[in-house]
Protein backbone atom coordinates (compact mmCIF):
# COMPACT_ATOMS: atom_id res chain seq x y z
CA UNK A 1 56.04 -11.10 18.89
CA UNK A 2 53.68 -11.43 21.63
CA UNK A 3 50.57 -12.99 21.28
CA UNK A 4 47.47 -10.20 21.84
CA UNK A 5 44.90 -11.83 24.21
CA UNK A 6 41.43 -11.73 23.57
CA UNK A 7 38.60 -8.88 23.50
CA UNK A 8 36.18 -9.02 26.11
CA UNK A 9 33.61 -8.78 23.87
CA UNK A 10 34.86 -11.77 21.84
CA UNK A 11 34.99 -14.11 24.72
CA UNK A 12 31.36 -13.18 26.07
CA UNK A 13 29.99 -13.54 22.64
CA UNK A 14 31.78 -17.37 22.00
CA UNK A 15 30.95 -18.23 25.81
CA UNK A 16 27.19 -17.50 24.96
CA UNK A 17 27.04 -19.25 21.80
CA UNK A 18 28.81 -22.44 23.08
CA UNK A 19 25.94 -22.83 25.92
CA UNK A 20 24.97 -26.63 26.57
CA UNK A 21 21.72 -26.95 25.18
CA UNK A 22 21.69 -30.59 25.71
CA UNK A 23 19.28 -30.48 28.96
CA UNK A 24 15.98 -32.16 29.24
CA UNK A 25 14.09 -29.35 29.79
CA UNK A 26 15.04 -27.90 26.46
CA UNK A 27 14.84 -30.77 24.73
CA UNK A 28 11.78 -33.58 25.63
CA UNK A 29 11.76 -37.32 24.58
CA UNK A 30 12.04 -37.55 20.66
CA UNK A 31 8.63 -38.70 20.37
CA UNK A 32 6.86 -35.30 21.42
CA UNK A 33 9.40 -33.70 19.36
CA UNK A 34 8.43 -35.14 16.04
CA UNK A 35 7.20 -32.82 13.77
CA UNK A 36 8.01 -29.12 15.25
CA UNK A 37 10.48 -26.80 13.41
CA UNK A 38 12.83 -25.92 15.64
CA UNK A 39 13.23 -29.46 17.63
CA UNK A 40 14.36 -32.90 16.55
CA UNK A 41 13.91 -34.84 13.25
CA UNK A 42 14.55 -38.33 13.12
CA UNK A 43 16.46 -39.54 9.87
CA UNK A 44 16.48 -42.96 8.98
CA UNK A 45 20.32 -43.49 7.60
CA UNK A 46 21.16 -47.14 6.23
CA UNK A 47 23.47 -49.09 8.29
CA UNK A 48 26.85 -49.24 6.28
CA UNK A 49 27.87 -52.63 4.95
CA UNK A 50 31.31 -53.74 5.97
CA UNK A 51 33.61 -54.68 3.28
CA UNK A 52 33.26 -58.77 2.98
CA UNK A 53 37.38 -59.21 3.22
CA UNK A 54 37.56 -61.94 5.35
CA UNK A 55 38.02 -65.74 4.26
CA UNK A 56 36.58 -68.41 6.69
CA UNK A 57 37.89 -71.58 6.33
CA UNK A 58 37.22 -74.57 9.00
CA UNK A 59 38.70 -78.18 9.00
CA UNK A 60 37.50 -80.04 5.77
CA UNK A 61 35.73 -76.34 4.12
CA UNK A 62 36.40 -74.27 1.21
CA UNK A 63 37.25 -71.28 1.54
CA UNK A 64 34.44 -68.69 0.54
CA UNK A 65 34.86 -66.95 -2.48
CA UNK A 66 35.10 -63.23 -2.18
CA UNK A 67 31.50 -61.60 -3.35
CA UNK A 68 32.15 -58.49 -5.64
CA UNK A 69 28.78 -56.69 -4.05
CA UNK A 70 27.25 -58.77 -1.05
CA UNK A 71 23.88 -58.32 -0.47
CA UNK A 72 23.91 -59.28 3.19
CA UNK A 73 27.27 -59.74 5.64
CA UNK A 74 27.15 -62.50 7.38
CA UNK A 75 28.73 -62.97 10.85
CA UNK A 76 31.82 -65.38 12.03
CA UNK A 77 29.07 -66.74 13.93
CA UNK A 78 26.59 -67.39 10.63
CA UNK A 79 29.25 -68.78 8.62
CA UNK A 80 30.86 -71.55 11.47
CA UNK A 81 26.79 -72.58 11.43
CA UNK A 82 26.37 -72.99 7.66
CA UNK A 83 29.72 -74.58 7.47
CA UNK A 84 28.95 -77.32 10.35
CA UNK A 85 25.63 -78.13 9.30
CA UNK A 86 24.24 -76.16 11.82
CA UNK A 87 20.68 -75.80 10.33
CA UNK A 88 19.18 -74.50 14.11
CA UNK A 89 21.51 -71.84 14.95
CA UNK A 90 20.56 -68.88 15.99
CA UNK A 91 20.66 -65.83 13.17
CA UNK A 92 21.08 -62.53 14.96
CA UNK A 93 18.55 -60.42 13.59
CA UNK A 94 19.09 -57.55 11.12
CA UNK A 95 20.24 -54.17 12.87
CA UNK A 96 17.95 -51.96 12.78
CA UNK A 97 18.24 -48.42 10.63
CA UNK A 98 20.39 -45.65 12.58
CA UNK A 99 18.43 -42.86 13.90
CA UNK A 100 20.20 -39.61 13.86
CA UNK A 101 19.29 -37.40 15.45
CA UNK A 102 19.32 -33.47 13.79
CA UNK A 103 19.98 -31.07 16.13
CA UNK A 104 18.20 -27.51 16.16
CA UNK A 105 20.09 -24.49 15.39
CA UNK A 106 21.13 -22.66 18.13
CA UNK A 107 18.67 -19.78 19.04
CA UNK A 108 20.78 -16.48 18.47
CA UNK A 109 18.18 -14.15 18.40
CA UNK A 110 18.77 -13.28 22.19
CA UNK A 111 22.59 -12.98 21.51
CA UNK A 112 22.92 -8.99 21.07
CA UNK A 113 24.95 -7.67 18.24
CA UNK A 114 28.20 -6.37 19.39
CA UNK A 115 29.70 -5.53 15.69
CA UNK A 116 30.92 -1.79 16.72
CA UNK A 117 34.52 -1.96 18.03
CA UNK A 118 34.69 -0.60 21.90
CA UNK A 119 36.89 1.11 23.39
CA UNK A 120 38.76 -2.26 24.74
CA UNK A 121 39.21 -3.65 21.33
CA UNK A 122 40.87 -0.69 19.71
CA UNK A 123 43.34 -0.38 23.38
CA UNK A 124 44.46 -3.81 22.09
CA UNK A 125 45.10 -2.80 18.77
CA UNK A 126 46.95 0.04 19.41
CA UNK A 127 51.11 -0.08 19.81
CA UNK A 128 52.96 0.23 22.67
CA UNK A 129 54.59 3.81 23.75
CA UNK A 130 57.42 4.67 21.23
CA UNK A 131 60.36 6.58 23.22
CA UNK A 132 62.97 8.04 21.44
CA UNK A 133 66.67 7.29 22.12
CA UNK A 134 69.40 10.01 20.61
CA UNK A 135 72.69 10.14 21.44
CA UNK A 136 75.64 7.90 22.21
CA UNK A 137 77.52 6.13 24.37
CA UNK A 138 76.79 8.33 27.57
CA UNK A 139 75.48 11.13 26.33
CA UNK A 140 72.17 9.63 25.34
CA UNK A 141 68.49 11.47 25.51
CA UNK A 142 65.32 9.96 26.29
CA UNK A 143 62.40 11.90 24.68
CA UNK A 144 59.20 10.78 26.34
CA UNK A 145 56.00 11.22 25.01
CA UNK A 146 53.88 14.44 26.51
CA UNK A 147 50.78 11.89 26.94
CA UNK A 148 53.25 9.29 29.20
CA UNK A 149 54.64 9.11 32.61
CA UNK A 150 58.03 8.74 33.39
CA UNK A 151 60.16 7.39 36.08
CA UNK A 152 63.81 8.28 35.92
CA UNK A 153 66.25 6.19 38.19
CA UNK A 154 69.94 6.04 38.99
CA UNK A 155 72.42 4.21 40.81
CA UNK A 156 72.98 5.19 44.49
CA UNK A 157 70.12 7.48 44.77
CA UNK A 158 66.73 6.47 46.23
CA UNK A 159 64.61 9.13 45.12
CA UNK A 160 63.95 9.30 41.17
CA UNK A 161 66.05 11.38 39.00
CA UNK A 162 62.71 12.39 36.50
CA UNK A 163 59.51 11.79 38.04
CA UNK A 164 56.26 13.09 36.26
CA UNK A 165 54.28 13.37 33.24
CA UNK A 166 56.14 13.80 29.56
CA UNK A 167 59.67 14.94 30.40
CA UNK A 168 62.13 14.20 28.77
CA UNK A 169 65.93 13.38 30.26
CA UNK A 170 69.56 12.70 29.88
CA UNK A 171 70.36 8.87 30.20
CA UNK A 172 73.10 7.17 31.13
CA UNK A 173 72.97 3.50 30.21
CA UNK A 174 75.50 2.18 32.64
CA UNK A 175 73.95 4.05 36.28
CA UNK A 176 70.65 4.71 35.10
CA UNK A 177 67.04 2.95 34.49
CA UNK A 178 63.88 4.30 34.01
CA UNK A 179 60.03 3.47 32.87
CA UNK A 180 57.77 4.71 30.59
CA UNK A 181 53.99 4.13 31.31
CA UNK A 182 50.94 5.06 29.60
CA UNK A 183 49.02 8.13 31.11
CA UNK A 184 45.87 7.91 29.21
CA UNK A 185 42.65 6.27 30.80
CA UNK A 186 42.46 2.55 30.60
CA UNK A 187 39.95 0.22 29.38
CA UNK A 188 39.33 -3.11 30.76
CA UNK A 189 36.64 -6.00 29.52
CA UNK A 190 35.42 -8.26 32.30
CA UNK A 191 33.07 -11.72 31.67
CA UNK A 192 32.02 -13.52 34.36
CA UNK A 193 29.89 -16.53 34.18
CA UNK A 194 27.70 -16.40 37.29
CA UNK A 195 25.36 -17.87 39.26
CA UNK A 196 22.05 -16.48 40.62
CA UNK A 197 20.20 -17.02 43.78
CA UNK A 198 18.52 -19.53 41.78
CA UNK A 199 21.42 -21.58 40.70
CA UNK A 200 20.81 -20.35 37.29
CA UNK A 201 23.70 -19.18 34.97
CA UNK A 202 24.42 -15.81 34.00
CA UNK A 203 27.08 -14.47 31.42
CA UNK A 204 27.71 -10.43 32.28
CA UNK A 205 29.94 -8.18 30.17
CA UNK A 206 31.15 -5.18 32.09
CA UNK A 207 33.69 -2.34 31.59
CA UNK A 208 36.06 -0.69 34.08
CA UNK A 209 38.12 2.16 33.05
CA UNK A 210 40.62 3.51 35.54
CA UNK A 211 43.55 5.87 35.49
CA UNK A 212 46.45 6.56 37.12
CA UNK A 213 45.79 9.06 39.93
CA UNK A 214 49.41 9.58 41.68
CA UNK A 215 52.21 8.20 39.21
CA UNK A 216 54.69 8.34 42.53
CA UNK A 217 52.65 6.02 44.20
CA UNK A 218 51.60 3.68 41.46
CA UNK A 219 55.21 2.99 40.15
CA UNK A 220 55.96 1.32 43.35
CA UNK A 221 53.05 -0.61 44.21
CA UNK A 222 51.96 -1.66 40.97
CA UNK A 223 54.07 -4.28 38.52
CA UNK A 224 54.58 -1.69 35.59
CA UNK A 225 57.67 -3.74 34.10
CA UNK A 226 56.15 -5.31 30.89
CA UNK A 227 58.02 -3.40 28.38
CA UNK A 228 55.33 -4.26 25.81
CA UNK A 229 52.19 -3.81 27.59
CA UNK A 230 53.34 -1.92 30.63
CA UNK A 231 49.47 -2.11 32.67
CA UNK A 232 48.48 -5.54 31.61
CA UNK A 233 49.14 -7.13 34.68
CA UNK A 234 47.18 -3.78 36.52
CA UNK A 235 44.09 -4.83 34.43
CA UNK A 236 44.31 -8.61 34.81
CA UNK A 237 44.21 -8.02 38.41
CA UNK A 238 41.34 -5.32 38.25
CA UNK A 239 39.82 -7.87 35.89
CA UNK A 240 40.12 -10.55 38.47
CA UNK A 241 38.78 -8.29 41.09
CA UNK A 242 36.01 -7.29 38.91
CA UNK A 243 34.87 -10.87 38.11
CA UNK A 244 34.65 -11.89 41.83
CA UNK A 245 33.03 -8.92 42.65
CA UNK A 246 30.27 -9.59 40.45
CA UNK A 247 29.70 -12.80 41.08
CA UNK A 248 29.53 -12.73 44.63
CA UNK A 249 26.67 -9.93 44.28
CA UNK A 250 24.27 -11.53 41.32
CA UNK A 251 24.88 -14.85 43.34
CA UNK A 252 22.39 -12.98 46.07
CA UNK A 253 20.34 -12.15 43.51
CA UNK A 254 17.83 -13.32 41.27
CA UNK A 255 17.65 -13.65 37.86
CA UNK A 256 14.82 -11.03 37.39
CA UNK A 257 16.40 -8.96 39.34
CA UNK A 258 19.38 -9.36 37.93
CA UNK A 259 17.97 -8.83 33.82
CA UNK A 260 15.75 -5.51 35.17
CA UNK A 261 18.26 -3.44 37.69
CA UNK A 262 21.76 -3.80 37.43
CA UNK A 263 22.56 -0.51 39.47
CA UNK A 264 23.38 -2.94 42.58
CA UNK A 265 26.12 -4.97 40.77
CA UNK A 266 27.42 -1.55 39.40
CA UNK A 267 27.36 -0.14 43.12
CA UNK A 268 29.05 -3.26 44.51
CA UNK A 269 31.38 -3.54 41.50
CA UNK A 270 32.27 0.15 42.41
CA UNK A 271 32.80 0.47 45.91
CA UNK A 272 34.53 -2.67 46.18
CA UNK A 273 37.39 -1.67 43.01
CA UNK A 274 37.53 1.98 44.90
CA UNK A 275 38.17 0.12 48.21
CA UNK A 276 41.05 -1.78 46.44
CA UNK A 277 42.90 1.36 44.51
CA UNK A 278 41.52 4.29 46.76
CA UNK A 279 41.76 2.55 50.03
CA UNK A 280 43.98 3.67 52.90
CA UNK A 281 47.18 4.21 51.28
CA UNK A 282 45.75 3.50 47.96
CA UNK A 283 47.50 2.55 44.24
CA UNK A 284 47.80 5.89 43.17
CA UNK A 285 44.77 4.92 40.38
CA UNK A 286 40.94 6.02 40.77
CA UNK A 287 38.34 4.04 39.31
CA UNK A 288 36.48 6.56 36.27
CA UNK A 289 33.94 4.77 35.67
CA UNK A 290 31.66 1.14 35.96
CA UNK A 291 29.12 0.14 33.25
CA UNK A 292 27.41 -3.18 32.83
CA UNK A 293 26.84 -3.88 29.02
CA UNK A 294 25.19 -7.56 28.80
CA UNK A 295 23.80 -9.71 30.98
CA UNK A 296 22.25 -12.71 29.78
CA UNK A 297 21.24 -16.09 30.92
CA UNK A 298 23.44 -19.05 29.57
CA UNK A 299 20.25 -21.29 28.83
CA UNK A 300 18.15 -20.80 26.05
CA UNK A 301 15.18 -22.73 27.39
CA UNK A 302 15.21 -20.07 30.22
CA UNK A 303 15.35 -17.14 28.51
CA UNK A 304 12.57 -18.64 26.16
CA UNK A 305 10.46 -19.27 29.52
CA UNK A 306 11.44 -15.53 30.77
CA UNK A 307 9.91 -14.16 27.64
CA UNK A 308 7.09 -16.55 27.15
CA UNK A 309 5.08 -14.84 30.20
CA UNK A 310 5.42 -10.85 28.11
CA UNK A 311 5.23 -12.56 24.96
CA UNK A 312 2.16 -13.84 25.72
CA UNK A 313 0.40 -11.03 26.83
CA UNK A 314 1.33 -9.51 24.01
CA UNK A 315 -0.01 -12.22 22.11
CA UNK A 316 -2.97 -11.97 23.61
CA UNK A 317 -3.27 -8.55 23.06
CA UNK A 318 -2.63 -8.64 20.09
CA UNK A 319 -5.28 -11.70 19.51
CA UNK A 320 -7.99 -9.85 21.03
CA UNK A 321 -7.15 -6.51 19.10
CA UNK A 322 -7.37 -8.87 15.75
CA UNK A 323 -11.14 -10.36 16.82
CA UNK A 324 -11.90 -6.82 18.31
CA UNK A 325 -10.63 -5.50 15.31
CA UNK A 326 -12.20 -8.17 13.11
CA UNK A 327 -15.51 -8.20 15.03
CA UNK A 328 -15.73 -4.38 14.24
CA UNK A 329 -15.11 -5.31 10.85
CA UNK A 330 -17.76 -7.69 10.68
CA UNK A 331 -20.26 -5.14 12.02
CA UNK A 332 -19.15 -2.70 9.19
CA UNK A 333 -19.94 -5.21 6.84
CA UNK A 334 -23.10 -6.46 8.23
CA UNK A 335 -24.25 -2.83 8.23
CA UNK A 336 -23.15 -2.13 4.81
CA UNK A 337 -24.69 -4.93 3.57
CA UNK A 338 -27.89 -4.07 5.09
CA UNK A 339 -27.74 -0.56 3.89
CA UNK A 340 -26.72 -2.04 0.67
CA UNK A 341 -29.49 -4.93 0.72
CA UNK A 342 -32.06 -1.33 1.54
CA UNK A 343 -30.81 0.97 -1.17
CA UNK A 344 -31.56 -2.35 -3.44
CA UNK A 345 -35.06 -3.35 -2.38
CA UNK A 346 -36.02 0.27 -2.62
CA UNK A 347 -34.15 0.78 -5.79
CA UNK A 348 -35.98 -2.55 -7.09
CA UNK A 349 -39.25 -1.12 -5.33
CA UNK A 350 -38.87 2.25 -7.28
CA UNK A 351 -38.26 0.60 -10.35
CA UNK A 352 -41.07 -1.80 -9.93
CA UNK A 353 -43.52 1.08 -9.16
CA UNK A 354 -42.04 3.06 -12.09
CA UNK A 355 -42.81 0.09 -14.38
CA UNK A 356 -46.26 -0.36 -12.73
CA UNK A 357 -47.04 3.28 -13.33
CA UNK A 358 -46.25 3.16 -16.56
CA UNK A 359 -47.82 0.07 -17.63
CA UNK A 360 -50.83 1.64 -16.36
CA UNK A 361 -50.42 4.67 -17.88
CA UNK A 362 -50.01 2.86 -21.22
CA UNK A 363 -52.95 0.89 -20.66
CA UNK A 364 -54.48 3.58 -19.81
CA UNK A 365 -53.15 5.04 -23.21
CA UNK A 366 -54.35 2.35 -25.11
CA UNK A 367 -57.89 2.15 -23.56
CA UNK A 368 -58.10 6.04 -24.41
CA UNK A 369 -56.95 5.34 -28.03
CA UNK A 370 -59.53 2.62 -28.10
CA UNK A 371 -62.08 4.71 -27.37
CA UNK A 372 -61.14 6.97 -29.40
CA UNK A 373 -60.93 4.69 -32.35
CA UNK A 374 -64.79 3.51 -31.01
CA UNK A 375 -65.82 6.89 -30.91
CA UNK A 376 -64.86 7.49 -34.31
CA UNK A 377 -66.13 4.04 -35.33
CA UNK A 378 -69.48 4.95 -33.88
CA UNK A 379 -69.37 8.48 -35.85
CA UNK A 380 -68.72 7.04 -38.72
CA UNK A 381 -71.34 4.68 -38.41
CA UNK A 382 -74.20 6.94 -37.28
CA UNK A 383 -72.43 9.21 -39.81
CA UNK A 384 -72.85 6.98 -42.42
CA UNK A 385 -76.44 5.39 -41.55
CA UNK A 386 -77.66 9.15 -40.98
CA UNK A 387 -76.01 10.06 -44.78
CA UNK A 388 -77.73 6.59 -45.82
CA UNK A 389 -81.52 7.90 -44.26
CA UNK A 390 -81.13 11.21 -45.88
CA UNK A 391 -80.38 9.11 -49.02
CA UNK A 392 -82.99 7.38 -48.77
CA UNK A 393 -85.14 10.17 -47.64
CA UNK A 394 -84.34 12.20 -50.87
CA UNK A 395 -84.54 9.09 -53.24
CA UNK A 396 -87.85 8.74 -51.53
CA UNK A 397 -89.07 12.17 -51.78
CA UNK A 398 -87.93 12.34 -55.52
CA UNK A 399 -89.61 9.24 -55.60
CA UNK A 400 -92.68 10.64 -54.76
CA UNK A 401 -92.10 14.08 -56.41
CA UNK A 402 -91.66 11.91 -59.92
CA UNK A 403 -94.74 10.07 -58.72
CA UNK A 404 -96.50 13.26 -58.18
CA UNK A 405 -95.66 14.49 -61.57
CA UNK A 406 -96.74 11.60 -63.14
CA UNK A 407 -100.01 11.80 -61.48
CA UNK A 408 -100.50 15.54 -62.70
CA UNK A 409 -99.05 15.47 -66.38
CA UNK A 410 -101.50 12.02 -66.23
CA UNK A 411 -104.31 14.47 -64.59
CA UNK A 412 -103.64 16.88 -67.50
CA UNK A 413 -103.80 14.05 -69.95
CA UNK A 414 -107.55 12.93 -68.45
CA UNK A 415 -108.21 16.63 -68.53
CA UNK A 416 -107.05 17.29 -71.57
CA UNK A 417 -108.58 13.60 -72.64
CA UNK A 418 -111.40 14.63 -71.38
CA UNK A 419 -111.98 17.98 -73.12
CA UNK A 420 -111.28 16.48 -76.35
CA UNK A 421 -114.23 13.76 -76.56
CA UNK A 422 -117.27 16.58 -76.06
CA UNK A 423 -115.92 18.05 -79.17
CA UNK A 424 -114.69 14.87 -81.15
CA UNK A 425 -118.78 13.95 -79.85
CA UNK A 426 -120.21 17.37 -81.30
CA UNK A 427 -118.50 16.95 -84.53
């Protein structure tokens, strides 16, 4: 079974995740690198420890005994010294710890996501024409397709027996031949790693579908003869066409130019592929359409540094909308507060007024109610001393009524005395 070459798709997608990213521009000395996310990290690993296997023996010496876990491996050179005598010789310095270095994950983000089949993909997939042999011996039929064109030869005769599109025809295996190609309109994937005005590469995925125009003329000037895929060899040559068309336009152009307006690279694409099948005599195919899918820089660092300059401004934008945005905020608050800190003093100024009022009023209160209570105090008094006078007044004046009396009934007595002794005398 033949082996199905690869999608388009496929191999732009693996070309642009297997970019070199080891250049200095993406990747500084290790010491500015230290402690950012996406760049290096230096690991300290121990240096392994050989296995001690090896006996050293010199003229007159022991042989070392083997150490179950040496601490420290010493060197052919160390042991001939300890073994001579050597007290002086020089000791080669421990090695240093390994630095490994851990590599940042590839940036993907700018690699698009191709996951929906195209139109290339599912050509692949899909099973060569299936023509239908009856018959036997020489009475055979071919029955062709309706979507397929035919070409219908036979022995001793130069023009075709059956030329056109789905008919069908009597075959005779021993004088005849004839080819069955596909009719419908062809898909073909092109990548081409370029280079821009600014020696800068660029990976572009286009599409180019064709079809076959004039099926007299194609059969002869196009290599139709692979049974299994009858216009592979078409599209690998359109493909190669394709490819070298492309590159020679983006490399006279830049890489902004190239990343904004790809209508030149379509228009060069297309008048150079309709040159080559609708030229003079032509290939009896026409060129359908030309589309440019992806184009992206190979280098990461690049792409980063095309971004940065939007990215940016949009950062900045979007730094100045935060402090406009929190300045206004601020204000809000400021102003709230203020109205807040008012409503409060002349809440607390209300209240305090309130409570002065009425502490006057009950002070006011209680002075009335003390002067009241005086008043009534004073009533009583004068009430009383006045009830006391007229007391005394009336114990005085029966006083001197009684005193009165007693004067009179002791007038009538002298009277009465006094008429008494003339008589008691004249008796």
């Amino acid at each position: 079974m033949q082996k199905k070459r690869k999608a388009a798709k496929d191999v732009f997608l693996e070309q642009q995740r297997n970019v070199d990213l080891d250049d200095e521009e993406f990747y500084p000395p290790e010491e500015a690198l230290l402690g950012a996310d996406e760049l290096y990290e230096m690991e300290e690993i121990p240096a392994p420890a050989p296995e001690f296997t090896q006996n050293i023996a010199t003229e007159g010496a022991v042989p070392l005994p083997q150490m179950a876990e040496p601490q420290q491996v010493l060197s052919n050179q160390e042991v001939d010294a300890l073994l001579s005598g050597v007290s002086n010789a020089p000791v080669p310095p421990k090695s240093a710890p390994q630095m490994r270095k851990k590599m940042p994950k590839k940036n993907d983000n700018y690699i698009p996501s191709l996951d929906i089949k195209t139109s290339e993909e599912l050509q692949l997939e899909k099973e060569a024409i299936k023509v239908r042999e009856t018959g036997m011996l020489f009475w055979r039929r071919v029955i062709v397709p309706p979507n397929a064109f035919v070409v219908h030869t036979r022995i001793n005769k130069a023009d075709p027996i059956t030329l056109g599109l789905g008919q069908s025809f009597r075959f005779n295996p021993n004088t005849d031949s004839y080819l069955v190609i596909p009719a419908a309109m062809q898909t073909i994937g092109v990548v081409a790693n370029c280079i821009s005005k600014e020696k800068q590469g660029i990976n572009v995925l286009a599409y180019v579908q064709w079809q076959i125009d004039d099926f007299s003329i194609a059969y002869k000037k196009l290599d139709l003869t692979n049974t299994n895929d009858p216009l592979g060899i078409v599209n690998a040559q359109l493909r190669e066409q394709a490819e070298a068309a492309i590159k020679d336009k983006i490399a006279t152009m830049s890489v902004e130019e190239v990343l904004t307006d790809k209508a030149p690279v379509i228009e060069e694409l297309t008048s150079r592929l309709r040159r080559v099948a609708e030229g003079q005599e032509g290939l009896g195919i026409k060129i359908i359409t030309v589309q440019i899918r992806e184009a992206l820089v190979s280098s990461a660092a690049l792409w980063n540094d095309l971004q940065s300059p939007y990215r940016n401004e949009q950062r900045q934008k979007a730094r100045i909308s935060q402090l406009e945005m929190e300045n206004e905020i601020n204000k809000k608050e400021l102003e709230t507060k203020k109205f807040k800190e008012n409503r409060q003093a002349e809440t607390n100024l209300e209240i305090e007024k309130t409570r002065q009022h009425k502490l006057t009023e009950t002070t006011e209160l209680r002075l009335q109610e003390e002067s009241k209570r005086f008043e009534e105090e004073q009533k009583n008094i004068q009430h009383k001393q006045s009830l006391e006078e007229e007391t005394v007044l009336k114990k005085k004046e029966q006083e001197d009524r009684l005193i009165s009396k007693e004067r009179e009934i002791q007038y009538k007595q002298e009277i009465e005395a006094s008429d008494c002794n003339p008589r008691d005398l004249a008796e």
